[in-house]
C-alpha atoms as a PDB file:
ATOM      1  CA  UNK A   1       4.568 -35.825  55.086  1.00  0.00           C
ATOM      2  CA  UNK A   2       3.883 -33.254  57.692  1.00  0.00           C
ATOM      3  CA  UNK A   3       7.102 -31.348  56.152  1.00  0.00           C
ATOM      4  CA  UNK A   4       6.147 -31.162  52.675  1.00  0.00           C
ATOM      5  CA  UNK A   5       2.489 -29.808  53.726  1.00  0.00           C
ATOM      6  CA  UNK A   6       4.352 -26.796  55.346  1.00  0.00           C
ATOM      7  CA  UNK A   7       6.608 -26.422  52.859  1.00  0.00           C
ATOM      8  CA  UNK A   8       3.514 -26.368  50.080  1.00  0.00           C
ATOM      9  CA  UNK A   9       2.100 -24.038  52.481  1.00  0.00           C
ATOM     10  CA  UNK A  10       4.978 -21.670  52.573  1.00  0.00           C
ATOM     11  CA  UNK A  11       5.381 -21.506  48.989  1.00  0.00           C
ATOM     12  CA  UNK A  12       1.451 -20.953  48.553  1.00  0.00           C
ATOM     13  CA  UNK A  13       1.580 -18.176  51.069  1.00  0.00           C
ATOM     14  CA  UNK A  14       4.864 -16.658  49.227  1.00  0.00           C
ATOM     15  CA  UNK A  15       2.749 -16.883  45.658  1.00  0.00           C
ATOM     16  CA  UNK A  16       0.109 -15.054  47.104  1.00  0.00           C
ATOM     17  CA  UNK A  17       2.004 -12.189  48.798  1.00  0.00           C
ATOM     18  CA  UNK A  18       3.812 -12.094  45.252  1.00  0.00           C
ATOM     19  CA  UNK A  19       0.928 -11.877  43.174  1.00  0.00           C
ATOM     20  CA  UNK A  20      -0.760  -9.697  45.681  1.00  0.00           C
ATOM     21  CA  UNK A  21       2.374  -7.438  45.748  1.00  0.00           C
ATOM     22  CA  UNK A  22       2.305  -6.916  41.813  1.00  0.00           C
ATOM     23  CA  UNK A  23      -0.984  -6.604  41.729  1.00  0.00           C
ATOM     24  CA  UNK A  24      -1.287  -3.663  43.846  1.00  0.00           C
ATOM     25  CA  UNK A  25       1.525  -1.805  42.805  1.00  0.00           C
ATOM     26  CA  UNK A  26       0.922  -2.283  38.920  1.00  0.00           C
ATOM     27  CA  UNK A  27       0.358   0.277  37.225  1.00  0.00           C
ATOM     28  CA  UNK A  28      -1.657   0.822  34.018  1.00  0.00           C
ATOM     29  CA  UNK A  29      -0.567   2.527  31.227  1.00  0.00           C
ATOM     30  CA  UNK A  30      -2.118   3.395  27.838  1.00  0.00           C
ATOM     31  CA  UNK A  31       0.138   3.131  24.832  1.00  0.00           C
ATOM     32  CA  UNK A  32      -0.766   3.789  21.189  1.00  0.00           C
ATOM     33  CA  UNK A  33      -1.646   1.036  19.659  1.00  0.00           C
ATOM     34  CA  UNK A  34       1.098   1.510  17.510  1.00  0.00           C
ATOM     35  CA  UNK A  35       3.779   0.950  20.590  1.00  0.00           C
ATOM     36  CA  UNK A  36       1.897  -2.386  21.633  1.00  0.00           C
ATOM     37  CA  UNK A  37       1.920  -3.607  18.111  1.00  0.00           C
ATOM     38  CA  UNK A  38      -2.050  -3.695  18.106  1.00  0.00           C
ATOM     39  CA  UNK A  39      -3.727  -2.169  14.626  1.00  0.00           C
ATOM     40  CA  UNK A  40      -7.560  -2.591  13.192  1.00  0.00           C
ATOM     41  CA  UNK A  41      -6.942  -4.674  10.412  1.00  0.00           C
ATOM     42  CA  UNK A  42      -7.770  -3.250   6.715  1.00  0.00           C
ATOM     43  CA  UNK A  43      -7.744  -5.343   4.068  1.00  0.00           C
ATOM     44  CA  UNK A  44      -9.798  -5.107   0.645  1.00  0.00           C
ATOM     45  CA  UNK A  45     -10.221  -6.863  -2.080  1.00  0.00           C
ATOM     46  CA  UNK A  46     -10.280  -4.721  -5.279  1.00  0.00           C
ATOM     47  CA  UNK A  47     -11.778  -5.665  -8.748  1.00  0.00           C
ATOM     48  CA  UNK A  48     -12.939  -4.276 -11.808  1.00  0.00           C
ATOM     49  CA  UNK A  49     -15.440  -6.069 -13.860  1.00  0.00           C
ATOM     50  CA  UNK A  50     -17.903  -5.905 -16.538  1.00  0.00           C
ATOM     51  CA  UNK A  51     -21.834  -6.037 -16.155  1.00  0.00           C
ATOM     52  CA  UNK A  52     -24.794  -4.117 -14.075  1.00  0.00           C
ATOM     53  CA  UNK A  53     -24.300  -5.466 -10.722  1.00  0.00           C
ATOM     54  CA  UNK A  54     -21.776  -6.348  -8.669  1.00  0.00           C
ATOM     55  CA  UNK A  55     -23.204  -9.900  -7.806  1.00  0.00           C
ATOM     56  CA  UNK A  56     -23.680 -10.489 -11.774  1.00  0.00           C
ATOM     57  CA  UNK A  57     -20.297  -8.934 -13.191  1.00  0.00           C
ATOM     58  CA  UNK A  58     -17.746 -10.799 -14.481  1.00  0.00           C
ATOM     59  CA  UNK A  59     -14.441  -9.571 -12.959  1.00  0.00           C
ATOM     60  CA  UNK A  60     -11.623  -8.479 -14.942  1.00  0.00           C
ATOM     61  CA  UNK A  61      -9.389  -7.406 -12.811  1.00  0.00           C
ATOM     62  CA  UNK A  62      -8.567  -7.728  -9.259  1.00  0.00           C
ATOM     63  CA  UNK A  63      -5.972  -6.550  -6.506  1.00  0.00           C
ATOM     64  CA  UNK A  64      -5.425  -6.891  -2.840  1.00  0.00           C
ATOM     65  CA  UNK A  65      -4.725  -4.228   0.112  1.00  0.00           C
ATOM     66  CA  UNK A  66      -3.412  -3.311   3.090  1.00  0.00           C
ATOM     67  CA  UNK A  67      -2.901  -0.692   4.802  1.00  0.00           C
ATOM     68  CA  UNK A  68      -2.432  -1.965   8.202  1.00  0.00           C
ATOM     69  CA  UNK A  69       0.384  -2.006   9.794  1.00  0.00           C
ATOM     70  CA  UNK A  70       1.941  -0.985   6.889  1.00  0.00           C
ATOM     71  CA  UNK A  71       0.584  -0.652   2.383  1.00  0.00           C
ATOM     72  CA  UNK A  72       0.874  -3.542   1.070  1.00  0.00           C
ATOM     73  CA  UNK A  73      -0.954  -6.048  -1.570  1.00  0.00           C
ATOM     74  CA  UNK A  74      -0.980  -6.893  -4.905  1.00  0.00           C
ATOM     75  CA  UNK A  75      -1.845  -3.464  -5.474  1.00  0.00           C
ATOM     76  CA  UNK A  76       0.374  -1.627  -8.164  1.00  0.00           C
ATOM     77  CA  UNK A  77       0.713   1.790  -5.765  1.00  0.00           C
ATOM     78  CA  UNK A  78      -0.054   0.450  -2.091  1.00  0.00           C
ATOM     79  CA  UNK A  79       0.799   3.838  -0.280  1.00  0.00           C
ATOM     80  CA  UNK A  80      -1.145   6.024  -2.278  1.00  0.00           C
ATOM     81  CA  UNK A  81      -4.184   4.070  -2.389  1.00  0.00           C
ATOM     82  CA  UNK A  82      -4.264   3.650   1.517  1.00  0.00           C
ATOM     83  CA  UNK A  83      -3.569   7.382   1.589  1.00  0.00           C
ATOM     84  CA  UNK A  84      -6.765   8.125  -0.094  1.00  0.00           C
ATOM     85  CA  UNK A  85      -8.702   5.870   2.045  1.00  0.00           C
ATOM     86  CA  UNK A  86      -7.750   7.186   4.895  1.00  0.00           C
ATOM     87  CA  UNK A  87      -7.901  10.688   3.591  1.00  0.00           C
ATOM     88  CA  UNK A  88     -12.020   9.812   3.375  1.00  0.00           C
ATOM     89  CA  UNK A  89     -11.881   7.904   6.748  1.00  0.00           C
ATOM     90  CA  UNK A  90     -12.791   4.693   4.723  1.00  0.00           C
ATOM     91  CA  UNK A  91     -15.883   6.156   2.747  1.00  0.00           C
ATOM     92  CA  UNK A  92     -15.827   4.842  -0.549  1.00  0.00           C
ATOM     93  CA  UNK A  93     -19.022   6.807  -1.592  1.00  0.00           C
ATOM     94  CA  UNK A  94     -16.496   9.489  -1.224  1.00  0.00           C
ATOM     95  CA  UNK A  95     -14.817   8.622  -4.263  1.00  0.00           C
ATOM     96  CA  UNK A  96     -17.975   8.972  -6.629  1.00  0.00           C
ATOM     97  CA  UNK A  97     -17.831  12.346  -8.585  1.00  0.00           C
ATOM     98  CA  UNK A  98     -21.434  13.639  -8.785  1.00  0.00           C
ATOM     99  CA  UNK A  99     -20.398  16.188 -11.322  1.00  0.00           C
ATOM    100  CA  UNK A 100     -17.882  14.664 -13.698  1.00  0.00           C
ATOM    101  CA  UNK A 101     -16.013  17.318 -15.906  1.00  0.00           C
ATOM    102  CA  UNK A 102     -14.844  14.301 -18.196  1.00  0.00           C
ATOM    103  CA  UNK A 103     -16.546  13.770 -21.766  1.00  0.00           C
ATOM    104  CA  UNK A 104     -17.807  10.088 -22.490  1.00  0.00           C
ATOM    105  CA  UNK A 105     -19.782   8.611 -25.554  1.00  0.00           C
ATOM    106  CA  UNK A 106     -22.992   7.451 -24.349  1.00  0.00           C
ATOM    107  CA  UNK A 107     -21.735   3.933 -25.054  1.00  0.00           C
ATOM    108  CA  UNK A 108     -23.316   1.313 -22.671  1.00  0.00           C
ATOM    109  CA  UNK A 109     -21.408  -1.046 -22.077  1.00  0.00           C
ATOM    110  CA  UNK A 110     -21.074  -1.237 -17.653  1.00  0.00           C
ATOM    111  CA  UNK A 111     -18.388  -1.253 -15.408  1.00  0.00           C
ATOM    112  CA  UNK A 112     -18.776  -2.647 -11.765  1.00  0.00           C
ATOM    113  CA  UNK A 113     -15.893  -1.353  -9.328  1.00  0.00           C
ATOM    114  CA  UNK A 114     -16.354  -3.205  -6.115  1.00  0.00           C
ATOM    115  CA  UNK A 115     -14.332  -3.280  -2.562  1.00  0.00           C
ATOM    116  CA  UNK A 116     -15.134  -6.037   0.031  1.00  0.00           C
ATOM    117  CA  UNK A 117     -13.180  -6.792   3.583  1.00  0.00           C
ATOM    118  CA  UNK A 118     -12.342  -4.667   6.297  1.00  0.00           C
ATOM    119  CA  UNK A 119     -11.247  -1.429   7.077  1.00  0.00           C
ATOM    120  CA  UNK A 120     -10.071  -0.153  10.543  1.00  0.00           C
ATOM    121  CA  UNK A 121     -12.003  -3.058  11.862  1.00  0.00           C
ATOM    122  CA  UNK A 122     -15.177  -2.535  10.248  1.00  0.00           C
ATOM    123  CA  UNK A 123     -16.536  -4.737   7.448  1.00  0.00           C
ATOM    124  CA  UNK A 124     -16.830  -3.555   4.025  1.00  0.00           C
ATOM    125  CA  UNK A 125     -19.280  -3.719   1.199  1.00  0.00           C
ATOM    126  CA  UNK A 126     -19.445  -1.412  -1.209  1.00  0.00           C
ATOM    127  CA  UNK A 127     -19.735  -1.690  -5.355  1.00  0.00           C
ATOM    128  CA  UNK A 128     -20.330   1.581  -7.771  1.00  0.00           C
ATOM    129  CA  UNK A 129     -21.334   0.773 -11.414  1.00  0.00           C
ATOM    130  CA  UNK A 130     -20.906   2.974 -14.616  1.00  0.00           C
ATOM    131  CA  UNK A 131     -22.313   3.058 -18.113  1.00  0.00           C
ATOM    132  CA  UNK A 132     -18.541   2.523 -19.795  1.00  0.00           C
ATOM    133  CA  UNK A 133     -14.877   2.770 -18.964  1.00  0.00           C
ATOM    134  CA  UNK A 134     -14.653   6.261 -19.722  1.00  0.00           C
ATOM    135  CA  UNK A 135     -17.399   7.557 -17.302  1.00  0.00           C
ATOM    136  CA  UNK A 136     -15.838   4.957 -14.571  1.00  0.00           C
ATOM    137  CA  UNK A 137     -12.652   7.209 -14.903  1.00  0.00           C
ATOM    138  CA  UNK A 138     -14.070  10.721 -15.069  1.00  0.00           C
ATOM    139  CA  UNK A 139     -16.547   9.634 -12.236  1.00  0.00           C
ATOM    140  CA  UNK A 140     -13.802   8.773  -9.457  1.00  0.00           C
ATOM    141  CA  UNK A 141     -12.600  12.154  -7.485  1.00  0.00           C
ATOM    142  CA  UNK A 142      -9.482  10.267  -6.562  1.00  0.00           C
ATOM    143  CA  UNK A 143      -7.518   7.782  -8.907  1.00  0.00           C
ATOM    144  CA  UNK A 144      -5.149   5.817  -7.189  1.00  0.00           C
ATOM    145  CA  UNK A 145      -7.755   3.225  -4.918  1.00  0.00           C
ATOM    146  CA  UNK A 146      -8.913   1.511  -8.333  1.00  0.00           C
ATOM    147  CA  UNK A 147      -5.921   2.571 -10.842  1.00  0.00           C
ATOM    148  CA  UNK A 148      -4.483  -1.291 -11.488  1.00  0.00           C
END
């Protein structure tokens, strides 16, 4: 009995000095959080619908994305449309034109775009409506994000 108490102890005492031992000669380094394999997830769901609101439209259409770690989805053009969005650090308002060049008929018939998830960690909410298809097109700066 008495042997296997000092032989608990001396394994105790070496566990210690071991931890102790890599504990104060570790040494910290930052990486990129590419190296470690770490990324802010961002991931949206897409959709194109018909109505005033975005809580009252009737969706159409609708696509997936990601752009972290690498474009993917159901999106038709992944890489370009996480190219935008990081091109406007993730601000869809960015993508409203406030002075469309593009000639509609005054037609009303709305179009909700909307975008919901996350980007770079962050939640998103975010919905822009139009009076027709036409002004939805010439009122987007960029065209790949909602081009499905």
């Amino acid at each position: 009995m008495r042997h296997i108490r000092n032989t608990l102890g001396a394994l105790g005492a070496a566990a210690v000095l071991t931890l102790t031992g890599a504990v104060t000669t570790g040494t910290a380094h930052a990486q990129p959080a590419e190296a470690t394999g770490l990324y802010a997830p961002s991931a949206l769901v897409l959709t194109v619908g018909s109505g005033e609101e975005a809580s009252t439209a009737t969706v159409g259409r609708a696509v997936t994305l990601s752009c972290a770690p690498r474009p993917g989805g159901t999106h038709p053009s992944p890489q370009a449309a996480c190219e935008e969005l990081r091109a406007m650090h993730g601000e869809l308002s960015g993508l409203i034109d406030t002075s469309p060049q593009r000639i509609c008929t005054r037609e009303w018939d709305p179009v909700v775009i909307t975008a919901q998830g996350v980007w770079q960690g962050k939640p998103v909410s975010w919905s822009a409506t139009f009076g027709n298809a036409c002004e939805m097109k010439g009122g987007l700066t960029e065209n790949a994000l909602f081009a499905f």
